[in-house]
C-alpha atoms as a PDB file:
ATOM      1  CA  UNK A   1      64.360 116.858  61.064  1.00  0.00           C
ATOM      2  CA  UNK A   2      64.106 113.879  63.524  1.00  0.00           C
ATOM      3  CA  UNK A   3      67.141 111.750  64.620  1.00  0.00           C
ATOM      4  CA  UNK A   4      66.892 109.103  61.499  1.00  0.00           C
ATOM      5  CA  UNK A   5      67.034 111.657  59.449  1.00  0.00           C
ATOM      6  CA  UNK A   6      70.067 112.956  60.283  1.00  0.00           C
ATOM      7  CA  UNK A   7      71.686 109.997  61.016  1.00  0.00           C
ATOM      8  CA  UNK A   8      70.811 108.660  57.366  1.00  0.00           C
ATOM      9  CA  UNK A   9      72.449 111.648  55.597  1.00  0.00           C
ATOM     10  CA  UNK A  10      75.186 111.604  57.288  1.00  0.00           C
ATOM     11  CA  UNK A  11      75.592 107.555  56.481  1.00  0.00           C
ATOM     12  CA  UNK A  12      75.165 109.112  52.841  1.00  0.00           C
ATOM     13  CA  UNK A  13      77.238 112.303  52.991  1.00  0.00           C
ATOM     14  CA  UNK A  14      80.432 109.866  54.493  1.00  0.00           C
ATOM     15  CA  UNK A  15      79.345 106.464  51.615  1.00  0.00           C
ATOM     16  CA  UNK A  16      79.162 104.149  54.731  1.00  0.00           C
ATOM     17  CA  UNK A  17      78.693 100.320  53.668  1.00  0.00           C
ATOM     18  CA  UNK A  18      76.140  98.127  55.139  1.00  0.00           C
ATOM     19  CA  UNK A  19      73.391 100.487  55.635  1.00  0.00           C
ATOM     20  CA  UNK A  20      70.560  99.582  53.494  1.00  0.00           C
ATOM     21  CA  UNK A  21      69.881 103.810  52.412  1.00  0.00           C
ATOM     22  CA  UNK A  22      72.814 104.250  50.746  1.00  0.00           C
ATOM     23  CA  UNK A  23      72.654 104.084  46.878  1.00  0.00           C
ATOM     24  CA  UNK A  24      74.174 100.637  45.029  1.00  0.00           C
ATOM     25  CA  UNK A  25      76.172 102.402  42.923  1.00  0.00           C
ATOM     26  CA  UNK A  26      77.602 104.708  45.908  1.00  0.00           C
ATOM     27  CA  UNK A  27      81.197 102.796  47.006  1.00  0.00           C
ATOM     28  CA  UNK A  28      81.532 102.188  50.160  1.00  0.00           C
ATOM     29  CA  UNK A  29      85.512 102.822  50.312  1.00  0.00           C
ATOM     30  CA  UNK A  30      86.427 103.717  46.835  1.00  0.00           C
ATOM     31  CA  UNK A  31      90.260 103.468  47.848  1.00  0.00           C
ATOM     32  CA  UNK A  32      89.037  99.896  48.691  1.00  0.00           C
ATOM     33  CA  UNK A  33      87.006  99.555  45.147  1.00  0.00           C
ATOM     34  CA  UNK A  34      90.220 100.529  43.221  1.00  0.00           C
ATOM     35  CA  UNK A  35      92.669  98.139  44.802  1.00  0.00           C
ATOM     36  CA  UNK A  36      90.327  95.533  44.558  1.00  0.00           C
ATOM     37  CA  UNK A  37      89.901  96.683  40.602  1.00  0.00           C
ATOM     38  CA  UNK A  38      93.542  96.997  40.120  1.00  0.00           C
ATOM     39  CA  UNK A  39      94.260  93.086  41.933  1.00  0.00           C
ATOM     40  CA  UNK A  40      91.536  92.116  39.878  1.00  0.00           C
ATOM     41  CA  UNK A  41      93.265  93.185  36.728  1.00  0.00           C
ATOM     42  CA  UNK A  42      96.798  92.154  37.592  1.00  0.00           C
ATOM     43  CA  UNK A  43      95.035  88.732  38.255  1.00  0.00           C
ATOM     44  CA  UNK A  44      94.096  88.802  34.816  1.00  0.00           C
ATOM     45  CA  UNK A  45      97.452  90.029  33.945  1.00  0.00           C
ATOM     46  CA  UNK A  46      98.629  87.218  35.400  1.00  0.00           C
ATOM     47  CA  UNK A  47      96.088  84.487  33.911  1.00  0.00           C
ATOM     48  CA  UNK A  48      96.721  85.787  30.288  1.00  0.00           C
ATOM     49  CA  UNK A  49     100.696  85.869  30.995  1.00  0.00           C
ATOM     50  CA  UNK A  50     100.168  81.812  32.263  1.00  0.00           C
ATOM     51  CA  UNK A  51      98.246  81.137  28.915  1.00  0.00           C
ATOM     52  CA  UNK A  52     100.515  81.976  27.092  1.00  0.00           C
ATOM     53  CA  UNK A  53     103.618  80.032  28.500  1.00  0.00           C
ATOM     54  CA  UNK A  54     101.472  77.360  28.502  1.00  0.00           C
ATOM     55  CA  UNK A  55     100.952  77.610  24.566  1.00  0.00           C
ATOM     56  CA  UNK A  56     103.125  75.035  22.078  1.00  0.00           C
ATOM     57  CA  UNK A  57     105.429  76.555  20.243  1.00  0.00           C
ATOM     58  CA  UNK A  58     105.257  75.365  16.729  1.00  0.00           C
ATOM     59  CA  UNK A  59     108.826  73.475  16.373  1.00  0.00           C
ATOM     60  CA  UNK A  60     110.382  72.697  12.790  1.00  0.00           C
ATOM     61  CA  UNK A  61     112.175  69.229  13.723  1.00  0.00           C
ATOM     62  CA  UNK A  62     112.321  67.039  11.009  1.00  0.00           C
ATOM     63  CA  UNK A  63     110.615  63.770  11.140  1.00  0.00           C
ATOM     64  CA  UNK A  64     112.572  60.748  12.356  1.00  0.00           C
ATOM     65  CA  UNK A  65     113.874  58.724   9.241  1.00  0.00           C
ATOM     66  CA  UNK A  66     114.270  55.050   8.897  1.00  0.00           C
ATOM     67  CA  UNK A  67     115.781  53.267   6.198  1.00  0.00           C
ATOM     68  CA  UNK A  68     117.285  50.001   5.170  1.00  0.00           C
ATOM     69  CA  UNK A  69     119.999  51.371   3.538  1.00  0.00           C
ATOM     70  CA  UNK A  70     122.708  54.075   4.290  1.00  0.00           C
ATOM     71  CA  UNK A  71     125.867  55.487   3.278  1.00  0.00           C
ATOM     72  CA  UNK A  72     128.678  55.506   5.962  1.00  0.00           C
ATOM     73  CA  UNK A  73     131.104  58.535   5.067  1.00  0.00           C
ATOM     74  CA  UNK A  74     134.667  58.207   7.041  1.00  0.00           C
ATOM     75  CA  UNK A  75     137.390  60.620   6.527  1.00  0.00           C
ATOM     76  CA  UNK A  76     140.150  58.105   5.720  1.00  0.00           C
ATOM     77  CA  UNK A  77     138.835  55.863   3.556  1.00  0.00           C
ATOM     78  CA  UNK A  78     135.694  55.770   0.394  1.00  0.00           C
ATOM     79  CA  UNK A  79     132.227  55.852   1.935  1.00  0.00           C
ATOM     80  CA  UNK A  80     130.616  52.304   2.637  1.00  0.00           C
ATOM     81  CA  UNK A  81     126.846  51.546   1.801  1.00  0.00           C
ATOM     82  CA  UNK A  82     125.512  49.382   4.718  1.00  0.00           C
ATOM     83  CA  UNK A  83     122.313  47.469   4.716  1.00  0.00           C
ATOM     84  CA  UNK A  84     120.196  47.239   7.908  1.00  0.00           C
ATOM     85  CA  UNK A  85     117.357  45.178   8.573  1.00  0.00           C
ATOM     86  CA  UNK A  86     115.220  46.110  10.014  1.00  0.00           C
ATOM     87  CA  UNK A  87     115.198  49.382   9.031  1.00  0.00           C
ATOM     88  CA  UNK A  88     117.612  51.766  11.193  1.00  0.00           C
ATOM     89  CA  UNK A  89     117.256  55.780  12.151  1.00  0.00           C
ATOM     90  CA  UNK A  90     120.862  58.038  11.250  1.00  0.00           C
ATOM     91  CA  UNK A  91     121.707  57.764  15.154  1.00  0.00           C
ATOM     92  CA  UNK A  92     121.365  53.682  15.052  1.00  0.00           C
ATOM     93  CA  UNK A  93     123.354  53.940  11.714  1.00  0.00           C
ATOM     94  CA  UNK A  94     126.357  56.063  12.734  1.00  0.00           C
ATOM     95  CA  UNK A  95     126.096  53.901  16.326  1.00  0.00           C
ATOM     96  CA  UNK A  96     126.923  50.623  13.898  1.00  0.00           C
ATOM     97  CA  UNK A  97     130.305  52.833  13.022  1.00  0.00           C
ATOM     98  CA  UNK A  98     132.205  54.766  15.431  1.00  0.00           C
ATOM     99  CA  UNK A  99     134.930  55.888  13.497  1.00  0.00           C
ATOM    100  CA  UNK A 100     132.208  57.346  10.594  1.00  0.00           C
ATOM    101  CA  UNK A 101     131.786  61.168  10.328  1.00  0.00           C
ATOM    102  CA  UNK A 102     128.559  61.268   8.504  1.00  0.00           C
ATOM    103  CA  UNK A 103     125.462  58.728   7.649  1.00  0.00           C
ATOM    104  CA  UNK A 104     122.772  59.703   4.996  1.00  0.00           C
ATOM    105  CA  UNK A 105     119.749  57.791   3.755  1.00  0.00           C
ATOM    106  CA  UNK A 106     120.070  55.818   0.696  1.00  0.00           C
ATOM    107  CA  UNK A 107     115.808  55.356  -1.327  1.00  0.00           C
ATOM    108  CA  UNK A 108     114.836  52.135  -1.667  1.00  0.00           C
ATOM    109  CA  UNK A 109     116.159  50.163  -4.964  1.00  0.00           C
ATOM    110  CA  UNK A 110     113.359  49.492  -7.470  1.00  0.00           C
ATOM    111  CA  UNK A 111     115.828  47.568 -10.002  1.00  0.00           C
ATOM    112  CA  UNK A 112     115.666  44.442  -8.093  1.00  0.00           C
ATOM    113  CA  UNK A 113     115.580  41.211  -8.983  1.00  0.00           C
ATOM    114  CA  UNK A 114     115.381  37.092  -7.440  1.00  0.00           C
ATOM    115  CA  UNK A 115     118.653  35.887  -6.400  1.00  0.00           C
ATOM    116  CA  UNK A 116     119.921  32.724  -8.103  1.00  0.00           C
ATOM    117  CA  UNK A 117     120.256  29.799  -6.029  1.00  0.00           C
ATOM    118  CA  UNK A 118     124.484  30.910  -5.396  1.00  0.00           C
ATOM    119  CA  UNK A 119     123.339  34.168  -4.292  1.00  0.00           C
ATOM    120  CA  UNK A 120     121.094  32.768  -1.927  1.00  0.00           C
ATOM    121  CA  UNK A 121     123.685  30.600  -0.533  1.00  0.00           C
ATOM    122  CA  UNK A 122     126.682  33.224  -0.216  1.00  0.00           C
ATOM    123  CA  UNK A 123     123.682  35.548   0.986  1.00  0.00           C
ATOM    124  CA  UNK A 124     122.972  33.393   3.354  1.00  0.00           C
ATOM    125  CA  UNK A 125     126.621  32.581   4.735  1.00  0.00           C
ATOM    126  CA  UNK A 126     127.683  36.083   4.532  1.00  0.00           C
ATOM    127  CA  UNK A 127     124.419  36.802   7.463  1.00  0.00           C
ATOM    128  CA  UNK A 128     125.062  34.277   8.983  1.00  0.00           C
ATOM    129  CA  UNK A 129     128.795  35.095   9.726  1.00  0.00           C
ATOM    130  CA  UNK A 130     128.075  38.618  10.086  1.00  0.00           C
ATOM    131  CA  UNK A 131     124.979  38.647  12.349  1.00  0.00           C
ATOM    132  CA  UNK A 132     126.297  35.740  14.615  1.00  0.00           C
ATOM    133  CA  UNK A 133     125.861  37.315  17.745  1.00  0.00           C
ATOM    134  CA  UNK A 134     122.431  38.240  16.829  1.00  0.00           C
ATOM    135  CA  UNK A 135     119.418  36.173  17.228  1.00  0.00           C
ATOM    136  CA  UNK A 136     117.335  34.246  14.666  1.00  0.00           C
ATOM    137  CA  UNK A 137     114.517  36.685  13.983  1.00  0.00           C
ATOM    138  CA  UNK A 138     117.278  38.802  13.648  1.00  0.00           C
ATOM    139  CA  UNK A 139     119.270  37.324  10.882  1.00  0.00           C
ATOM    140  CA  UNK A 140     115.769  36.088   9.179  1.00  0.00           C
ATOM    141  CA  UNK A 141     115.119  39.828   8.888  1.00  0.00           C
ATOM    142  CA  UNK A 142     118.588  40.846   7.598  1.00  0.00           C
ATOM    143  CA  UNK A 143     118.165  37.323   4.705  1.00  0.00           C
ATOM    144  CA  UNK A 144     114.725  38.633   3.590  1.00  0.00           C
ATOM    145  CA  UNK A 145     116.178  41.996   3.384  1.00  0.00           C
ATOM    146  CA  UNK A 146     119.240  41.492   1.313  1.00  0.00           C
ATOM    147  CA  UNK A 147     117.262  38.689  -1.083  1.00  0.00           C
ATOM    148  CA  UNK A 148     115.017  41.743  -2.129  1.00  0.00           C
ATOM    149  CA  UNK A 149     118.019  43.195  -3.720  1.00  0.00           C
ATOM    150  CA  UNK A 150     120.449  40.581  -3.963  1.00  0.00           C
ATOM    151  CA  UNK A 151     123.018  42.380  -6.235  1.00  0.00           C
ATOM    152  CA  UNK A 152     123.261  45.144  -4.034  1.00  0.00           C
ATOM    153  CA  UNK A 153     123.080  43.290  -0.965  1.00  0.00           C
ATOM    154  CA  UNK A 154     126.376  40.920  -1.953  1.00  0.00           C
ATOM    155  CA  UNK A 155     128.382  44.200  -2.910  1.00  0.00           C
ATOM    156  CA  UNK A 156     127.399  45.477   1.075  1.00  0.00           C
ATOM    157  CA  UNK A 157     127.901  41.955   3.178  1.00  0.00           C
ATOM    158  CA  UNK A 158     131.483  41.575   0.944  1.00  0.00           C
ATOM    159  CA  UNK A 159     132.760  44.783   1.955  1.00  0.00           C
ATOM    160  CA  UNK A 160     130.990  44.375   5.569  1.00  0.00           C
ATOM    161  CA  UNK A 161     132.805  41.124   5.524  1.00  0.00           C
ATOM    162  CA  UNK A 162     136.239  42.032   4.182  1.00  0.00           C
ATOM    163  CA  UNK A 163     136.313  44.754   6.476  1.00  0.00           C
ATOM    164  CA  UNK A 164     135.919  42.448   9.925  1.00  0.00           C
ATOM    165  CA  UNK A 165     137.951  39.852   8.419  1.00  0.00           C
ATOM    166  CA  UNK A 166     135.235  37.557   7.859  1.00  0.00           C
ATOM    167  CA  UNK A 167     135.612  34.088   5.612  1.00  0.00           C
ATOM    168  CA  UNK A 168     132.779  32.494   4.454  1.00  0.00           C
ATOM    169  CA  UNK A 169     132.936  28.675   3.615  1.00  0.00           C
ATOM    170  CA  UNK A 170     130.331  28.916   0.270  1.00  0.00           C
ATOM    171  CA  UNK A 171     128.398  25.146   0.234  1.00  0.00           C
ATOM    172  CA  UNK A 172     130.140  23.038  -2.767  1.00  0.00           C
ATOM    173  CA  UNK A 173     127.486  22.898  -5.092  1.00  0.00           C
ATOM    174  CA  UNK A 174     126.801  19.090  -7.079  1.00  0.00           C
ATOM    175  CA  UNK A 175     124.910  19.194 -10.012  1.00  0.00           C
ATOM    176  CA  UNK A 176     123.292  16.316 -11.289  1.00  0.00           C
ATOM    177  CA  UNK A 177     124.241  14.929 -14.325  1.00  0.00           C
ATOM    178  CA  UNK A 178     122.750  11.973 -16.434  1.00  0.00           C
ATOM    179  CA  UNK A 179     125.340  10.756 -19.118  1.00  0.00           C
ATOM    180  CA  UNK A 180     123.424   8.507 -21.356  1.00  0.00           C
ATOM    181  CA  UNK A 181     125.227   6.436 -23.670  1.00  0.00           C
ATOM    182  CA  UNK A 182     123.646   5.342 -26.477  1.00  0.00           C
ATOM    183  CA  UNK A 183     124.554   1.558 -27.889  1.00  0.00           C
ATOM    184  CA  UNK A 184     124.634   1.933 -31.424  1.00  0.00           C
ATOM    185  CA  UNK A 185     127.201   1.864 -34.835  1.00  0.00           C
ATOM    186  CA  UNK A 186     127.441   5.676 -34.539  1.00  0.00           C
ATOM    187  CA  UNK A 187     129.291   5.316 -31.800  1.00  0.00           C
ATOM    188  CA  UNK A 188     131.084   1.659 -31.968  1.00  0.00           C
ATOM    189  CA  UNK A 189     134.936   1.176 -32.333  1.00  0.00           C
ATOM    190  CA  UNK A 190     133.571  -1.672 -35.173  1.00  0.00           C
ATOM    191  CA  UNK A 191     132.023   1.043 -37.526  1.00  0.00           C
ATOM    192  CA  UNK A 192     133.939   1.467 -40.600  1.00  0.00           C
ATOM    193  CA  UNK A 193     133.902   4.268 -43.577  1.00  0.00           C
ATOM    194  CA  UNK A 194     136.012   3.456 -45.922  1.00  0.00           C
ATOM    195  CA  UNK A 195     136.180   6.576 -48.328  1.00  0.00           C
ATOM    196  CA  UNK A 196     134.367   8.645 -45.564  1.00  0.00           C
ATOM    197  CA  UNK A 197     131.501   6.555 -46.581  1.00  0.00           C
ATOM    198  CA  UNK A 198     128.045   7.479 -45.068  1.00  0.00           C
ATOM    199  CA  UNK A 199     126.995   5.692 -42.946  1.00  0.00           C
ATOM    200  CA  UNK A 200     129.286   3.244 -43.251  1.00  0.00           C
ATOM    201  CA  UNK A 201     129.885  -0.683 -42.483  1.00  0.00           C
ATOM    202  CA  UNK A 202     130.306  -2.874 -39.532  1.00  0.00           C
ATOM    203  CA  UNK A 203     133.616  -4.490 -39.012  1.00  0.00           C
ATOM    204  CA  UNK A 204     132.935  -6.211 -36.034  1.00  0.00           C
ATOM    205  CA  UNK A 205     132.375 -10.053 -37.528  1.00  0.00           C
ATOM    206  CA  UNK A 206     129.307 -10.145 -37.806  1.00  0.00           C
ATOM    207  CA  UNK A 207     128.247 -12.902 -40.194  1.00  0.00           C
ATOM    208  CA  UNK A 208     124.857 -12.196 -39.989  1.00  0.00           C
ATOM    209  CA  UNK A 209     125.303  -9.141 -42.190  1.00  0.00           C
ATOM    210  CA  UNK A 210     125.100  -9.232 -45.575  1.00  0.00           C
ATOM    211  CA  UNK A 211     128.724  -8.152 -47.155  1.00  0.00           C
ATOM    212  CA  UNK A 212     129.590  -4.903 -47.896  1.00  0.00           C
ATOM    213  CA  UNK A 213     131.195  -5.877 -51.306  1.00  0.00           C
ATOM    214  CA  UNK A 214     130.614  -9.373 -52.702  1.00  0.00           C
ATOM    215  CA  UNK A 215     130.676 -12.609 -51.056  1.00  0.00           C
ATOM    216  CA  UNK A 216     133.188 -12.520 -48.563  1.00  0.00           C
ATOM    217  CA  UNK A 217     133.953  -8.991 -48.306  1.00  0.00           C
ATOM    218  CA  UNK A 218     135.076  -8.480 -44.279  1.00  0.00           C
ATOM    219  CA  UNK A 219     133.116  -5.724 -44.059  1.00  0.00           C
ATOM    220  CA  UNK A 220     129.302  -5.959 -43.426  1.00  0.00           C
ATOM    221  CA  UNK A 221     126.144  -3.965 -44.287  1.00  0.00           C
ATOM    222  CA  UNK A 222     125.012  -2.197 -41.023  1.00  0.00           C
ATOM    223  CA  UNK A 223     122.052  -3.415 -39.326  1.00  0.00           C
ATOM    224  CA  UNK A 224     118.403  -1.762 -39.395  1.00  0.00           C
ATOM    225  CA  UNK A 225     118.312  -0.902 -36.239  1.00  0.00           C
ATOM    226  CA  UNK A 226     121.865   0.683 -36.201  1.00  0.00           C
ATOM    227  CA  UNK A 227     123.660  -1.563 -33.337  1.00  0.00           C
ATOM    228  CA  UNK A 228     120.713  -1.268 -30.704  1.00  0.00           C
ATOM    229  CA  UNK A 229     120.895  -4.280 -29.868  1.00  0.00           C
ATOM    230  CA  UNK A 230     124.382  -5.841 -30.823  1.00  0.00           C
ATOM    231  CA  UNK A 231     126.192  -8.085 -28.582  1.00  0.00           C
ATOM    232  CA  UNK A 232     129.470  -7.248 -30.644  1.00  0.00           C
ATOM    233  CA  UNK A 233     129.089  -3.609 -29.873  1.00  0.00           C
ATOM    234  CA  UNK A 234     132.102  -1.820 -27.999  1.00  0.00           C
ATOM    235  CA  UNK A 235     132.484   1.549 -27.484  1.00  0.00           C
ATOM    236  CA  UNK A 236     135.296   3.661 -29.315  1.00  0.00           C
ATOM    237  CA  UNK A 237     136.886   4.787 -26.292  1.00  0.00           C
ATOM    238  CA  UNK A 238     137.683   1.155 -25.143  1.00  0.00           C
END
């Protein structure tokens, strides 16, 4: 056996690394190979352990609810329904009222209808007194709002208003009016009906007329066209 020889089985017999006889599948330190298996595993360890604190965790938090209308509960006095516009969330609604306990969501109202034209107005005075610090869009909003359900909206801004001590001045309404008085013996002082007679006789002097009774009978046969166009004509009430 020559020198090589030797020398390469004993490189074998002791599984040195880096010589180019000994077998691949022959570890070189196989102390080495298993820490570096074991650190290899604990890496993964580690890796699968990050994963899965990094995962979302389903969550069962309700969705965030918005609504126009809401129902303030105290616990000295009869719950209040408050109309917000636009639309607030329970946090914004119980913010509104810091002595209220409780807020919860009131649906929409479908029984709605158009406000007359004195709803509008005390709609209008009531928002504008109550939202005065606010700004135009603001109080636009809140109108539009409370004209969608004007019934319910007056009950809300009254009590709003009540509460705060709020007086609203309500514009005097004038209604036009067109008295027409119509010029005829129907409604003359002259008219006469003796015997509650129908139509009855002019006794306003008229000797144009023919008499009522013979010759010179005072009274007088009404005209044709009823007193339209009398001169003598004078109104009852004068």
């Amino acid at each position: 056996m020559g020198l090589d020889d030797l020398l390469a089985r004993l490189e074998r017999t002791a599984g040195t690394a880096g010589t180019a006889d000994v077998p691949a599948d022959v570890p070189a330190n196989p102390l080495q190979t298993l820490a570096g298996t074991a650190g290899t595993a604990g890496t993964a360890e580690k890796d699968k352990g990050e994963a899965d604190s990094s995962e979302t965790l389903p969550t069962d938090a309700a969705p965030l609810i918005r609504a126009t209308r809401w129902l303030i509960h105290f616990l000295d006095r009869e719950p209040l329904e408050v109309w917000f516009a636009p639309a607030a969330d329970h946090d914004e609604a119980l913010a509104s009222y810091p002595d209220a306990v409780a807020a919860e969501p009131l649906p929409e109202r479908t029984d709605t209808r158009t406000a007359t034209v004195i709803e509008r107005d005390e709609l209008l005075a009531l928002v504008e007194a109550i939202y005065a610090a606010d700004t135009d869009q603001d109080r636009a909003e809140a109108l539009d709002a409370a004209l969608a359900d004007p019934e319910g909206a007056l009950q809300c801004y009254r009590a709003i208003a009540a509460e705060r001590g709020i007086t609203v001045v309500l514009p005097v309404i004038t209604r036009p009016t067109s008295i027409t008085v119509a010029t005829g013996c129907k409604s003359c002082r002259h008219r006469k009906r003796p015997g509650r007679s129908d139509p009855g006789y002019c006794g306003g002097g008229r000797d144009d007329l023919p008499a009522a009774y013979g010759l010179h009978h005072p009274l007088r046969k009404l005209p044709d066209d009823q007193g339209a166009g009398c001169t003598s004509y004078q109104t009852i009430e004068d």
